[in-house]
Protein backbone atom coordinates (compact mmCIF):
# COMPACT_ATOMS: atom_id res chain seq x y z
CA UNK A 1 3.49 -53.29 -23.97
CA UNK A 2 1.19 -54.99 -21.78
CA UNK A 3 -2.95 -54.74 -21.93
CA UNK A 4 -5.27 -54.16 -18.82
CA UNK A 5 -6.59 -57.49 -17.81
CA UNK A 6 -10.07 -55.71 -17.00
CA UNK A 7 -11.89 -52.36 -18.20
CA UNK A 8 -12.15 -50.34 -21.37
CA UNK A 9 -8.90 -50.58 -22.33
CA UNK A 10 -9.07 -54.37 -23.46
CA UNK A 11 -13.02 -53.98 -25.17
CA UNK A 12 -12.20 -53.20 -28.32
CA UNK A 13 -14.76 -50.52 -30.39
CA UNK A 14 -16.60 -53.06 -32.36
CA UNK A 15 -17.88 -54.81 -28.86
CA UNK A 16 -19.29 -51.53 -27.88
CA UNK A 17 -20.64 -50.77 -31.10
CA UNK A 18 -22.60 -54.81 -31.37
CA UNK A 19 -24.33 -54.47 -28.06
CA UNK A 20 -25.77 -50.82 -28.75
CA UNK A 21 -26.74 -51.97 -32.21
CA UNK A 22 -28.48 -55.36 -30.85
CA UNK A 23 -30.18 -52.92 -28.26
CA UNK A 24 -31.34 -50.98 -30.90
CA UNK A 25 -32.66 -54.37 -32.82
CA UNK A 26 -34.27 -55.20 -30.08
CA UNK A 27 -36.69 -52.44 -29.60
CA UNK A 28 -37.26 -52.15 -33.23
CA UNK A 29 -38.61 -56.20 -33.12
CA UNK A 30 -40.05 -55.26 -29.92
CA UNK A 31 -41.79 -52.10 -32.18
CA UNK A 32 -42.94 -54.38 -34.78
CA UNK A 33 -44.72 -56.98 -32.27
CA UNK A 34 -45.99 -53.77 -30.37
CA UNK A 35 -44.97 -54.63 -26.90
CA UNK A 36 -44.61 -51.36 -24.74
CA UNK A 37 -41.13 -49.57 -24.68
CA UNK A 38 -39.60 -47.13 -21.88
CA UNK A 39 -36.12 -45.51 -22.34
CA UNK A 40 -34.60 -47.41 -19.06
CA UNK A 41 -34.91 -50.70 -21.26
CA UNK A 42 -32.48 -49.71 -23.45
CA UNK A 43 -30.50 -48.38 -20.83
CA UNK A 44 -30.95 -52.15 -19.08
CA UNK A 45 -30.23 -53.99 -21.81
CA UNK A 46 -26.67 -51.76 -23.42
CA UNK A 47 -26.18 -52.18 -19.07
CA UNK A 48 -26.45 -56.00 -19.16
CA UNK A 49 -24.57 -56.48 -22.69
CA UNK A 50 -21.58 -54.53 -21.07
CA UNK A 51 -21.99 -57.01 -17.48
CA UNK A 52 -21.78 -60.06 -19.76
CA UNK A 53 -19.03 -58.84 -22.03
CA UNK A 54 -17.33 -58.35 -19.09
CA UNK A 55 -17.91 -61.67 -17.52
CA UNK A 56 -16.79 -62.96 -21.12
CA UNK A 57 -13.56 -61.02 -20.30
CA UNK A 58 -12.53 -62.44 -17.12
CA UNK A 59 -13.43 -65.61 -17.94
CA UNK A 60 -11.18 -65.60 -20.85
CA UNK A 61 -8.49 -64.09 -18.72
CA UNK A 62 -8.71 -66.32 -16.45
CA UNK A 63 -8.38 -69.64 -19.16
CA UNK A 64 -5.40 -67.65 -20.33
CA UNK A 65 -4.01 -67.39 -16.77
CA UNK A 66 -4.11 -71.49 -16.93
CA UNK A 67 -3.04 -72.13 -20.13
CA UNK A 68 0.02 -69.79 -19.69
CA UNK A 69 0.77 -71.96 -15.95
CA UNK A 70 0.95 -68.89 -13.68
């Protein structure tokens, strides 16, 4: 059976699951250092986790691509 080269169905759970989590890290050492905190930060920074996972993705698809010679 052969995996999507792109979307959810190649992230596995755990990915999803790290970026929330460092979100949520974030804004708590952001808490502690009191620096101000608004709701669409969070939202920007689970939004740019996912855009770099998913750079991380094709990237990796495309080394494979190479390595594979097609």
């Amino acid at each position: 059976m052969k995996k999507s080269t792109l979307g959810v169905g190649t992230m596995q759970i755990g990915i999803w699951i790290g970026i929330v989590i460092s979100a949520i890290i974030s804004f708590l050492v952001a808490s502690f250092y009191e620096q101000p905190l608004h709701w669409y930060l969070f939202v920007l920074i689970v939004f740019i986790g996912f855009f770099i996972n998913t750079i991380i993705l094709i990237l990796k698809t495309k080394d494979e691509k190479e390595k594979n010679g097609t």
